[in-house]
Protein backbone atom coordinates (compact mmCIF):
# COMPACT_ATOMS: atom_id res chain seq x y z
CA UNK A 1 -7.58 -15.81 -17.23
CA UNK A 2 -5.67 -12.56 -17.02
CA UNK A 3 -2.29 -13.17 -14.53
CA UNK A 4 -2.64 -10.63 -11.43
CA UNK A 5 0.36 -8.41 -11.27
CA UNK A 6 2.44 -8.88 -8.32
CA UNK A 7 2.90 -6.15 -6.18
CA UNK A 8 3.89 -5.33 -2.61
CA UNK A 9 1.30 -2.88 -0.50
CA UNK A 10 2.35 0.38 0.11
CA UNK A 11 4.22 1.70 3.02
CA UNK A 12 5.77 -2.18 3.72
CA UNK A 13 9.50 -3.11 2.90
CA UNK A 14 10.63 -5.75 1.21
CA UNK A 15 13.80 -7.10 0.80
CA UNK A 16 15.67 -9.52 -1.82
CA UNK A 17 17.60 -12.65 1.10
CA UNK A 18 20.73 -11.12 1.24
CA UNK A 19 19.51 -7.60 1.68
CA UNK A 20 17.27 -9.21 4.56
CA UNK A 21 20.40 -10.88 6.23
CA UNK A 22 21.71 -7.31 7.18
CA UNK A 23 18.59 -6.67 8.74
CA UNK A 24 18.51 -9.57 10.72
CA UNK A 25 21.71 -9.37 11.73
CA UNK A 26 21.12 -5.63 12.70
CA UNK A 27 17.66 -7.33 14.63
CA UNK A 28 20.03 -9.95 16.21
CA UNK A 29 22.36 -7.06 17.47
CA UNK A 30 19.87 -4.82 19.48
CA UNK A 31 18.60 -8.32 21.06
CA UNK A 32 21.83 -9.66 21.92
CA UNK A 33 22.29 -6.27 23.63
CA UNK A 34 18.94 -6.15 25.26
CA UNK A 35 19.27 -8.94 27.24
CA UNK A 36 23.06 -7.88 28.05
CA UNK A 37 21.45 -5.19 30.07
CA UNK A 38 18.92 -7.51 31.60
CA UNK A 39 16.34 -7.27 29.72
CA UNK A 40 13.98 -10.37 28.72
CA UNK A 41 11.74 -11.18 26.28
CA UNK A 42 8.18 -10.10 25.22
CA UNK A 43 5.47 -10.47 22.88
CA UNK A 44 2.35 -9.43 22.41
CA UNK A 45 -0.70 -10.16 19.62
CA UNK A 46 -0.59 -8.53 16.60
CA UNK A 47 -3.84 -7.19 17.54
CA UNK A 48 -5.74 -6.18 20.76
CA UNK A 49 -9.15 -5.62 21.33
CA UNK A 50 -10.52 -2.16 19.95
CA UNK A 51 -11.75 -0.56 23.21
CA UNK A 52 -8.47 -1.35 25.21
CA UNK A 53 -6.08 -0.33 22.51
CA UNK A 54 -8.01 2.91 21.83
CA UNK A 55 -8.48 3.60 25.08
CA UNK A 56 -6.17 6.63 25.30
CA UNK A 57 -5.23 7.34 21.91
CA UNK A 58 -8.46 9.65 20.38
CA UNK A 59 -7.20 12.17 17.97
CA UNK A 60 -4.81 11.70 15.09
CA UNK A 61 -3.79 8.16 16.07
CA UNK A 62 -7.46 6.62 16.06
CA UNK A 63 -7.46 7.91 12.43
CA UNK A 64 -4.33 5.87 11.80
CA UNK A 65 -5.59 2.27 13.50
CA UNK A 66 -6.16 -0.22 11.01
CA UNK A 67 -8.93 -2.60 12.41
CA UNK A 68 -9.46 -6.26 11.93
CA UNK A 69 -12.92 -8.01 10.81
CA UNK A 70 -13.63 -11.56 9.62
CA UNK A 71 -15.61 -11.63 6.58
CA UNK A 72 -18.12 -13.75 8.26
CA UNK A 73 -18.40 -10.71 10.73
CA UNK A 74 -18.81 -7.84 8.18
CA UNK A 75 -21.61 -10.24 6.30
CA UNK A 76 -23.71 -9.72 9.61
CA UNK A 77 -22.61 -6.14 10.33
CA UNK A 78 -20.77 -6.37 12.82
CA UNK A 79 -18.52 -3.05 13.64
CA UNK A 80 -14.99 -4.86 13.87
CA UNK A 81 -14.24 -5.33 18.11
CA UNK A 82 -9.80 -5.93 16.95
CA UNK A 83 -7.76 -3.16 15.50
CA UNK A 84 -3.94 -3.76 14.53
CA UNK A 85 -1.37 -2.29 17.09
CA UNK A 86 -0.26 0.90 16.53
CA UNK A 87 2.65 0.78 19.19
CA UNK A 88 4.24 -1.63 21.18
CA UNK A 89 3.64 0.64 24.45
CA UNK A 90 -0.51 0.34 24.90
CA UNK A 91 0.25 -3.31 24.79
CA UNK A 92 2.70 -3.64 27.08
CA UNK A 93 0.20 -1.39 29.14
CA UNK A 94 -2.32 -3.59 28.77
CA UNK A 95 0.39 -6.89 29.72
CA UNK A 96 1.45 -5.55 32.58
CA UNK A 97 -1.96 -4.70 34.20
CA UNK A 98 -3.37 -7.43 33.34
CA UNK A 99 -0.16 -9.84 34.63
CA UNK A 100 0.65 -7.80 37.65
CA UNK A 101 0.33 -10.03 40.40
CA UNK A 102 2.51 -12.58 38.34
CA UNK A 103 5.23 -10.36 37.34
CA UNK A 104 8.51 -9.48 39.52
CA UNK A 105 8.85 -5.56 39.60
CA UNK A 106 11.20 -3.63 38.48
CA UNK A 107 9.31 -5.75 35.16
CA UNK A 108 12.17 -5.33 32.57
CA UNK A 109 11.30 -6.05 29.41
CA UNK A 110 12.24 -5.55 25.50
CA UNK A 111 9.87 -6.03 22.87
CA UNK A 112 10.72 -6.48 18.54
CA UNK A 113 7.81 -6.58 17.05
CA UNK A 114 5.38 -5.11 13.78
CA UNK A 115 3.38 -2.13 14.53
CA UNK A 116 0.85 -0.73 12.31
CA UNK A 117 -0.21 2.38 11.08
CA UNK A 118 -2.36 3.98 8.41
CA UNK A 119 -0.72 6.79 7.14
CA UNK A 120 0.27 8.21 3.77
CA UNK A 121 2.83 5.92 2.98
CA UNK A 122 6.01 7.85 1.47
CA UNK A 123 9.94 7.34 1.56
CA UNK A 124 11.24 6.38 5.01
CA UNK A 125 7.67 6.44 6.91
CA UNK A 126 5.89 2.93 6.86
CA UNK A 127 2.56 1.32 7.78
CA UNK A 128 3.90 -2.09 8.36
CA UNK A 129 7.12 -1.32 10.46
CA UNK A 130 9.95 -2.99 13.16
CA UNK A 131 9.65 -1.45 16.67
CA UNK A 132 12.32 -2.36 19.39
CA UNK A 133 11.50 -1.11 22.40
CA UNK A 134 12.97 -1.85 25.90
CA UNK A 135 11.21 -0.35 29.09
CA UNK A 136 11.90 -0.58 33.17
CA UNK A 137 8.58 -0.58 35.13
CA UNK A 138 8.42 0.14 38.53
CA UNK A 139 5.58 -0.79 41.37
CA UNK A 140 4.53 3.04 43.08
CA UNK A 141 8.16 4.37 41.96
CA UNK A 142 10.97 4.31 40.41
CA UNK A 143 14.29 5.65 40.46
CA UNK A 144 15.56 8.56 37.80
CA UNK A 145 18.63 6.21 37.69
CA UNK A 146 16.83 4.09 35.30
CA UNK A 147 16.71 7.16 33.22
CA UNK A 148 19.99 7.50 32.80
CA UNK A 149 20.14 3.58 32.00
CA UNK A 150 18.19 4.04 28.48
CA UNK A 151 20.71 6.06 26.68
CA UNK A 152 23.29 3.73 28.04
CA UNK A 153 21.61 0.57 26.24
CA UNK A 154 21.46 2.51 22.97
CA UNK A 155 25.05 3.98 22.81
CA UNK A 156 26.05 0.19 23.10
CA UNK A 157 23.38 -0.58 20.80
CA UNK A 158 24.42 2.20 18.20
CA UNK A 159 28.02 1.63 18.43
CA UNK A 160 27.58 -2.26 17.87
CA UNK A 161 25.60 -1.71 14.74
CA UNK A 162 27.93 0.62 13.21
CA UNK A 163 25.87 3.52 12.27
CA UNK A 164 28.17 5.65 12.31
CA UNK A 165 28.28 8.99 14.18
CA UNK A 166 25.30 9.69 16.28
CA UNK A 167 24.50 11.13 19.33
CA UNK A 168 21.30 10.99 21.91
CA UNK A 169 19.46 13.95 22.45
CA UNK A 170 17.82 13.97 25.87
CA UNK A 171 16.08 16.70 28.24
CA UNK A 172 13.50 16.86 30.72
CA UNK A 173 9.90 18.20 30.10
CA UNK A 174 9.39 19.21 33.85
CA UNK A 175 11.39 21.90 33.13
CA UNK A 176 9.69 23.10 29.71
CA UNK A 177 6.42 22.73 32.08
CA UNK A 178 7.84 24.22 35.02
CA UNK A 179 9.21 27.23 32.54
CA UNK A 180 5.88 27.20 30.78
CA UNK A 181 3.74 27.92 34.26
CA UNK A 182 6.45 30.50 35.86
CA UNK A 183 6.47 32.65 32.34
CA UNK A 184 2.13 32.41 32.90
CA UNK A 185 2.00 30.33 29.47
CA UNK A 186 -1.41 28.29 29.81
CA UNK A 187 -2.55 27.31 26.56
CA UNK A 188 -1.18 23.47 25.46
CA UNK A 189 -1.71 24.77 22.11
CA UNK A 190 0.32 28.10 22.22
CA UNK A 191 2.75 25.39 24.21
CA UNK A 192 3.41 23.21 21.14
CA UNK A 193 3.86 26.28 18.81
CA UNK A 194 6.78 27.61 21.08
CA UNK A 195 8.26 24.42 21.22
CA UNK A 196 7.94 24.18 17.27
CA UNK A 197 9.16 27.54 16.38
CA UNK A 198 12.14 27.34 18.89
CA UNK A 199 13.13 24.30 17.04
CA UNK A 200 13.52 26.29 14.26
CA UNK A 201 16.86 27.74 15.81
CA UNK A 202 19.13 25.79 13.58
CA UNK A 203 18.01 27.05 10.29
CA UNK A 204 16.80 30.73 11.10
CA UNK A 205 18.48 33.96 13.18
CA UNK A 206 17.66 34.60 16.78
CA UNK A 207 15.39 37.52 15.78
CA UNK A 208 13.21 35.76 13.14
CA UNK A 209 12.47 33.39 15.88
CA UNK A 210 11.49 36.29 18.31
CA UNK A 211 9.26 37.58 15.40
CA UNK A 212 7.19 33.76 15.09
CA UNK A 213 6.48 33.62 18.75
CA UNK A 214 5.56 37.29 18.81
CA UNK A 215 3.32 36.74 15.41
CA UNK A 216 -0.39 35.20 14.87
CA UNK A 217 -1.52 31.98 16.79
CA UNK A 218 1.32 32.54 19.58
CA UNK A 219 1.52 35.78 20.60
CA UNK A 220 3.97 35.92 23.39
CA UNK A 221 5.06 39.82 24.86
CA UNK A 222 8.89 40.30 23.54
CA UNK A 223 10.23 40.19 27.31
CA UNK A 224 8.40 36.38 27.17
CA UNK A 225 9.57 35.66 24.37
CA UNK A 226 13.49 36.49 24.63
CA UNK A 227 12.79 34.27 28.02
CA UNK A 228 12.01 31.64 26.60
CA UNK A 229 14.52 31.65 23.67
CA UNK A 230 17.37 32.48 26.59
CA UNK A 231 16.36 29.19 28.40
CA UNK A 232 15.55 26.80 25.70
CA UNK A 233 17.73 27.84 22.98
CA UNK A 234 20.99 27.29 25.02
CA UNK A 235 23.66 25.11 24.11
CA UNK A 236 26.49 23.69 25.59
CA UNK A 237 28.41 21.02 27.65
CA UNK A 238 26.56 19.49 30.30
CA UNK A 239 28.07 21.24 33.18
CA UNK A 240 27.79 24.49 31.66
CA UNK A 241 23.84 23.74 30.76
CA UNK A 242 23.09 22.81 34.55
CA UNK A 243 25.34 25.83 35.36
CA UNK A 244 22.44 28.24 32.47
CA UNK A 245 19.36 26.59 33.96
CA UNK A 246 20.45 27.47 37.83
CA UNK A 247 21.55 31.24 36.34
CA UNK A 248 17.80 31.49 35.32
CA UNK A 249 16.56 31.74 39.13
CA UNK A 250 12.90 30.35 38.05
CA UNK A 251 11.56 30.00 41.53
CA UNK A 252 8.99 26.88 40.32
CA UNK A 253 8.48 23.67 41.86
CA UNK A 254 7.94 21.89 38.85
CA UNK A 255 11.18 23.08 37.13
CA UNK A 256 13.51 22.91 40.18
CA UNK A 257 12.69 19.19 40.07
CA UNK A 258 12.96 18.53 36.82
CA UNK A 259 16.51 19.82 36.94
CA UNK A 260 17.32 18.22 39.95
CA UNK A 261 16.05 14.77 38.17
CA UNK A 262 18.52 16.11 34.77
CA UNK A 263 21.20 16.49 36.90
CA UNK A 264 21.17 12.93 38.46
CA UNK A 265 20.72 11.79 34.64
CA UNK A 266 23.71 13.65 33.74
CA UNK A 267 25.96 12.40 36.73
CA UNK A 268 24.55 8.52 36.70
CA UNK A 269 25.25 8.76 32.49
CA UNK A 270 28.71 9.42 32.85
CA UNK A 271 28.93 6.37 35.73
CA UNK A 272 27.55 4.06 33.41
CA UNK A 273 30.64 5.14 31.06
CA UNK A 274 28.95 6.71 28.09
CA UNK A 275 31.17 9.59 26.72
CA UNK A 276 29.84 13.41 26.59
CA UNK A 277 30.68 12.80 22.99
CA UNK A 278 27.54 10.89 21.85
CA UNK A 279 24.86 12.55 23.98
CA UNK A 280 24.04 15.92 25.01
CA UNK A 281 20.97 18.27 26.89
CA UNK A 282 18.91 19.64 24.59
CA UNK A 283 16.44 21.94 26.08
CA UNK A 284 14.48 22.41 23.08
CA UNK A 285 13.56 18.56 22.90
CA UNK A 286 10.07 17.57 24.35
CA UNK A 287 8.25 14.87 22.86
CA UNK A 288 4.87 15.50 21.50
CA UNK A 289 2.90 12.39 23.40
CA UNK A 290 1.01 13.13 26.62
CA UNK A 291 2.53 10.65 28.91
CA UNK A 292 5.67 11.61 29.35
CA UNK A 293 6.52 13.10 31.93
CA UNK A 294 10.13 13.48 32.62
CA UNK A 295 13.37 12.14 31.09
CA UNK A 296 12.78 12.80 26.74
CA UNK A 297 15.12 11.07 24.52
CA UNK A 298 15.74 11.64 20.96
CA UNK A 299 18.81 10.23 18.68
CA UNK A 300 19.96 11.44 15.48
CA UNK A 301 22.83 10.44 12.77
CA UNK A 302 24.98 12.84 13.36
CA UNK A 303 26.10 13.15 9.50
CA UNK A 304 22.61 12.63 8.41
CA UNK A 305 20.12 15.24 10.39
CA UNK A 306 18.04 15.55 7.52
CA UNK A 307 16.79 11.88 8.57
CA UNK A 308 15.01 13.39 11.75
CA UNK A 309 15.22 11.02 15.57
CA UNK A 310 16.03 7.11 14.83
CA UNK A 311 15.18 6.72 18.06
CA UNK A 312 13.25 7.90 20.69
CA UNK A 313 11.01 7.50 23.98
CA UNK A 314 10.66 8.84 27.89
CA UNK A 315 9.74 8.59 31.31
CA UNK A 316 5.86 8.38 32.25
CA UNK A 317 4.31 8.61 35.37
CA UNK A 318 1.67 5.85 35.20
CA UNK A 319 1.96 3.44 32.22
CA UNK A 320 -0.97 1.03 33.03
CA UNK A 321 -3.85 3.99 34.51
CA UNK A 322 -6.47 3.12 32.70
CA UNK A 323 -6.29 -0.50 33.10
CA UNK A 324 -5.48 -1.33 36.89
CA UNK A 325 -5.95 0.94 40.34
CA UNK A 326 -1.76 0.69 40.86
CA UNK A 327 0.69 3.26 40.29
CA UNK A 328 3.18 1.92 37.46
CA UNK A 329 5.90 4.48 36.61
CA UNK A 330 8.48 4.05 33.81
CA UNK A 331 10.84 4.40 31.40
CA UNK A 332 11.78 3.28 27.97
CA UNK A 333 13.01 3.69 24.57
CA UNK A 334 12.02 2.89 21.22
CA UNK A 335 14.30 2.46 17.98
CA UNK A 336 12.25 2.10 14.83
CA UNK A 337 14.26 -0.32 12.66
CA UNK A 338 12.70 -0.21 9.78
CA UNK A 339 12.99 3.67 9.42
CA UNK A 340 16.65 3.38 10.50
CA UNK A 341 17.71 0.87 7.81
CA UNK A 342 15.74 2.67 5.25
CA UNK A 343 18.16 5.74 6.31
CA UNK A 344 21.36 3.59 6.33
CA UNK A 345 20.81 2.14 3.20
CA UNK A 346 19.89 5.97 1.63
CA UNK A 347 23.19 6.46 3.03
CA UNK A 348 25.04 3.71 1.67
CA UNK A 349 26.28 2.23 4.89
CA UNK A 350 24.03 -1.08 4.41
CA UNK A 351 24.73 -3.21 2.06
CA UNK A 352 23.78 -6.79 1.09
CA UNK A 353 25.42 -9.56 4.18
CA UNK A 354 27.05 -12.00 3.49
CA UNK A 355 24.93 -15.50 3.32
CA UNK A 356 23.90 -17.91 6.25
CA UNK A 357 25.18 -20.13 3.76
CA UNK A 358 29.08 -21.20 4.67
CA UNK A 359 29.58 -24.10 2.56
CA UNK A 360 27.94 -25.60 -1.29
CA UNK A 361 28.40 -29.29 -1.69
CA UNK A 362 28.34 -29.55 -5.32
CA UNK A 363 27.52 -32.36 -7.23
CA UNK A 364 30.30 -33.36 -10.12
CA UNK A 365 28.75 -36.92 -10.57
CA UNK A 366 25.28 -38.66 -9.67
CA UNK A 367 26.61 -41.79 -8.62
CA UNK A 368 28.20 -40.25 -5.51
CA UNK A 369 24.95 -38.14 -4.17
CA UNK A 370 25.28 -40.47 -1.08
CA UNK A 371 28.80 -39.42 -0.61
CA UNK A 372 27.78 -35.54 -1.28
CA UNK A 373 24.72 -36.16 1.40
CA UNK A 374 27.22 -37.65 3.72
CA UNK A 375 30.00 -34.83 3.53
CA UNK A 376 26.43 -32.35 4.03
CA UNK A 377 25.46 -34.31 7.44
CA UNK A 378 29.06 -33.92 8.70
CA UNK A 379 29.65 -30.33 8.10
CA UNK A 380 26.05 -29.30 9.77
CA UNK A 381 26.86 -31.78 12.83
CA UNK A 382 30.02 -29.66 12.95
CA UNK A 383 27.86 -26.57 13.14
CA UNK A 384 28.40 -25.31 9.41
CA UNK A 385 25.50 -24.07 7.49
CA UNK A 386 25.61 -26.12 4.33
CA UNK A 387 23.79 -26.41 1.14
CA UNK A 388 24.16 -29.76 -1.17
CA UNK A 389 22.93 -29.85 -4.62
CA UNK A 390 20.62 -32.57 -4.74
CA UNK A 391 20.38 -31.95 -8.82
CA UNK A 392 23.33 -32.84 -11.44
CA UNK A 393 24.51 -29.87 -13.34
CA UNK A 394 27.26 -27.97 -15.03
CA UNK A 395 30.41 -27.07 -13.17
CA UNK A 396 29.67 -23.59 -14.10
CA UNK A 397 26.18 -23.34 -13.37
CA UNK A 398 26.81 -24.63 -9.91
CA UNK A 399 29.64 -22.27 -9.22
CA UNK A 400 27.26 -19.31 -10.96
CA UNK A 401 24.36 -20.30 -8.22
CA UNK A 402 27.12 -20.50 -5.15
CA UNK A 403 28.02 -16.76 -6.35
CA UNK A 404 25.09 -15.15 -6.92
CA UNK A 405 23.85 -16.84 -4.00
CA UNK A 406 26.82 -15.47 -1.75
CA UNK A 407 28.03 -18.79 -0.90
CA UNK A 408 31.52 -18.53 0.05
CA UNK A 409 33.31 -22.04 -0.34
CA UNK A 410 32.11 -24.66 -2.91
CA UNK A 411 33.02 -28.60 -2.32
CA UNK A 412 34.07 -30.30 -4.87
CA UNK A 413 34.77 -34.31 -5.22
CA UNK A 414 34.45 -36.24 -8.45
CA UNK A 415 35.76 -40.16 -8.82
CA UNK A 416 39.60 -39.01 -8.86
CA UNK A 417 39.24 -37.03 -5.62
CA UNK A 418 37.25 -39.78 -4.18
CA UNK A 419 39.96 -42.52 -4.71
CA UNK A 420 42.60 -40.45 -2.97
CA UNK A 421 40.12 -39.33 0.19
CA UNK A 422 40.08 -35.87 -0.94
CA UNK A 423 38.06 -32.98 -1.84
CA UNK A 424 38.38 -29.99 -3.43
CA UNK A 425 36.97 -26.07 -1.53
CA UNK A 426 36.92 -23.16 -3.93
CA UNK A 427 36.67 -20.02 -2.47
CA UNK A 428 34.06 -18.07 -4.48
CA UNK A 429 35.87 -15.11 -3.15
CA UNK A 430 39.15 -15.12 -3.82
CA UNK A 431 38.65 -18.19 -6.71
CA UNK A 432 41.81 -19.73 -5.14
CA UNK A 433 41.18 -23.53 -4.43
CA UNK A 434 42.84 -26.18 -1.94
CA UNK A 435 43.12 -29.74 -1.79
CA UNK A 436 41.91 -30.79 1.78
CA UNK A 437 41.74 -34.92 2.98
CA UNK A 438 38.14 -35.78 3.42
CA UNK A 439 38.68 -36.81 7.12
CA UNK A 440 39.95 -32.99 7.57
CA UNK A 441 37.37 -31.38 5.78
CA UNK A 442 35.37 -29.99 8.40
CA UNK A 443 37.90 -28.68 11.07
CA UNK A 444 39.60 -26.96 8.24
CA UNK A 445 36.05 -25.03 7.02
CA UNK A 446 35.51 -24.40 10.91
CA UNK A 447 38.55 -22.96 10.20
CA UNK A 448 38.05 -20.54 7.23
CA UNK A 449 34.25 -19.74 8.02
């Protein structure tokens, strides 16, 4: 019988146990700092039922949903009735109706979870992939405060994993709207070219913008389009972009509020202490999905742009609409952590963590294994993670494993250590190695770990 080769699916990461250890650890971090901000815990099945998970999505994303049938099923033609979440926000959609009358409102929650998604798998996008989201949803409103709360969670979140520079993108789309209707630009489609081509700002001139959203498929007059360039292609400190958009005198509801909702963003961020350093208004960011609303988020790397948003997410009027009668409003914020580390490690600030492993009891002779078991038993009831080797081997195979294995101190105790109560810890680090009294041995590891 030929052997099958062994082979991961595409679009899925893998990684070797101490690769995986920085990635928990990174998973650890944005938890630990979830619930710091009061969120708590949720999770959801891996897969919903087809006609409530595609109940808004149509389009592009339907294409991407990877559904579930049992074999039994497909042998009696059955069209499959699960399908593999593509997000973790229909879900939590679909929760929250469903749990209403149960849950206390605001419902804060954070979710870390798998998501799914069938695309053309290809260096840094996945099909198998970590979201962690967080999300505040209100009952009939909620305050823009809340807004300004998300990019205070990932700052701490950001700075705490040591990414390195970054900085949080954020704008309103009430004011791209409100713009969009005072400037008599109807067409959604002719909507999302404008946005695309004035995102183009950083790589080409002023007037080869002009000349895309005067050319084919947009066709905006020139006076139109220097408009909308002299709005959305400003830069600048916060004050100074509050001071542009009230220069612009666009007498439209929709806009005044949305800048009136920006500004209370701006002035509650700096409250919650986040410096003007790491974030900044970008008019030019919008978000491409339907329900959002308001408040648009996106965070880059600030010495890696090439690596697009790391993180991202929005206000939305009604969350749960199609599922329950009640007005649900919120806001949240989704890092995808799979596509981050895939970018840290492309940049070389992962690397390989150091092992949950603090302590190797080796084994130097057979006749004391019930020594070596006892010694393990008192350094894990003294809360250190430790490994005994139940097999006899070579000193040097044993210190090879502890090594490769990124186990940092090695026990040692053969007959002679035994008969004066002592053992020996090698530090596979440094390879320096200290005589400690058995009775001491695990306050001095608490010690050194």
């Amino acid at each position: 019988m030929a052997l099958i080769t062994p082979r991961t699916p595409p679009g899925t990461m893998e990684l070797l146990p101490r690769r995986q250890i920085t990635f928990q650890r990174m998973l650890d971090t944005i938890r630990r700092t979830y619930e710091r901000f009061g969120f708590l815990p949720l999770e959801t099945p891996v897969f919903e039922v087809a006609d409530v998970l595609l109940s808004k999505s149509g389009g592009e994303t339907e294409k991407q949903v990877y559904f579930v049938q049992s074999t039994g099923a497909i042998e009696q033609g059955h069209k499959p009735d699960l399908a593999l979440r593509f997000d973790l926000t229909v879900p939590t959609a679909r929760y929250v109706a469903q749990h209403e009358r149960e849950l206390a409102f605001p419902f804060r929650r954070y979710q870390m979870q798998r998501v799914y998604r069938g695309e053309r798998a290809q260096k840094g996008r996945y099909r198998e992939f970590y979201q962690c989201d967080i999300d505040v949803i209100g009952k009939d409103s909620l305050s823009v405060v809340y807004d300004a709360e998300m990019p205070a969670v990932i700052y701490t979140v950001f700075t705490e994993l040591a990414v390195g520079p970054f900085q949080i993108n954020f704008n309103n789309r009430k004011i791209l709207l409100g713009m969009f209707e005072a400037l008599g630009i109807t067409d959604p489609g002719v909507r999302v070219l404008v946005l695309r081509q004035v995102d183009k700002l950083d790589k080409l001139s002023r007037d080869e913008v002009l000349a895309l959203l005067q050319g084919d498929g947009i066709g905006l007059s020139a006076d139109n389009a220097a408009r909308v360039l002299d709005m959305i292609g400003f830069s600048g400190p916060a004050a100074d972009t509050l001071a542009h958009l009230d220069r612009l005198g666009l007498d439209n509801a929709t806009f005044l509020e949305g800048v009136d909702e920006l500004r209370q963003v701006i002035g509650a961020l700096t409250a919650f202490g986040v410096p003007e350093t790491h974030w900044r208004v970008n008019l030019a960011i919008a978000r491409g999905l339907d329900y959002y609303t308001g408040t648009v988020y996106e965070t880059f790397l600030t010495d890696h742009p090439g690596f697009g948003s790391v993180c991202s997410g929005g206000r939305y009027e009604n969350l749960a609409g199609l599922y329950t009668k009640s007005k649900l409003p919120g806001v949240g914020i989704s890092i995808g952590l799979t596509r981050l580390f895939y970018a840290l490690e492309q940049a070389g600030i992962v690397a390989d963590g150091p092992s949950t492993v603090q302590a190797l009891v080796t084994q130097f002779d057979a006749d004391l294994l019930p020594d070596y078991l006892a010694i393990g038993a008192e350094l894990r009831a003294a809360g250190i993670n430790t490994e005994i080797q139940l097999e006899p081997a070579k000193p040097k195979k044993q210190f090879a494993y502890a090594d490769k294995a990124g186990i940092r101190y090695a026990i040692i105790m053969g007959t002679d250590e035994k008969a004066k109560g002592e053992v020996l810890v090698k530090d596979m680090v440094s390879g320096e190695q200290a005589s400690v009294p058995r009775a001491d041995l695990a306050a001095w590891l608490k010690q050194a770990v």
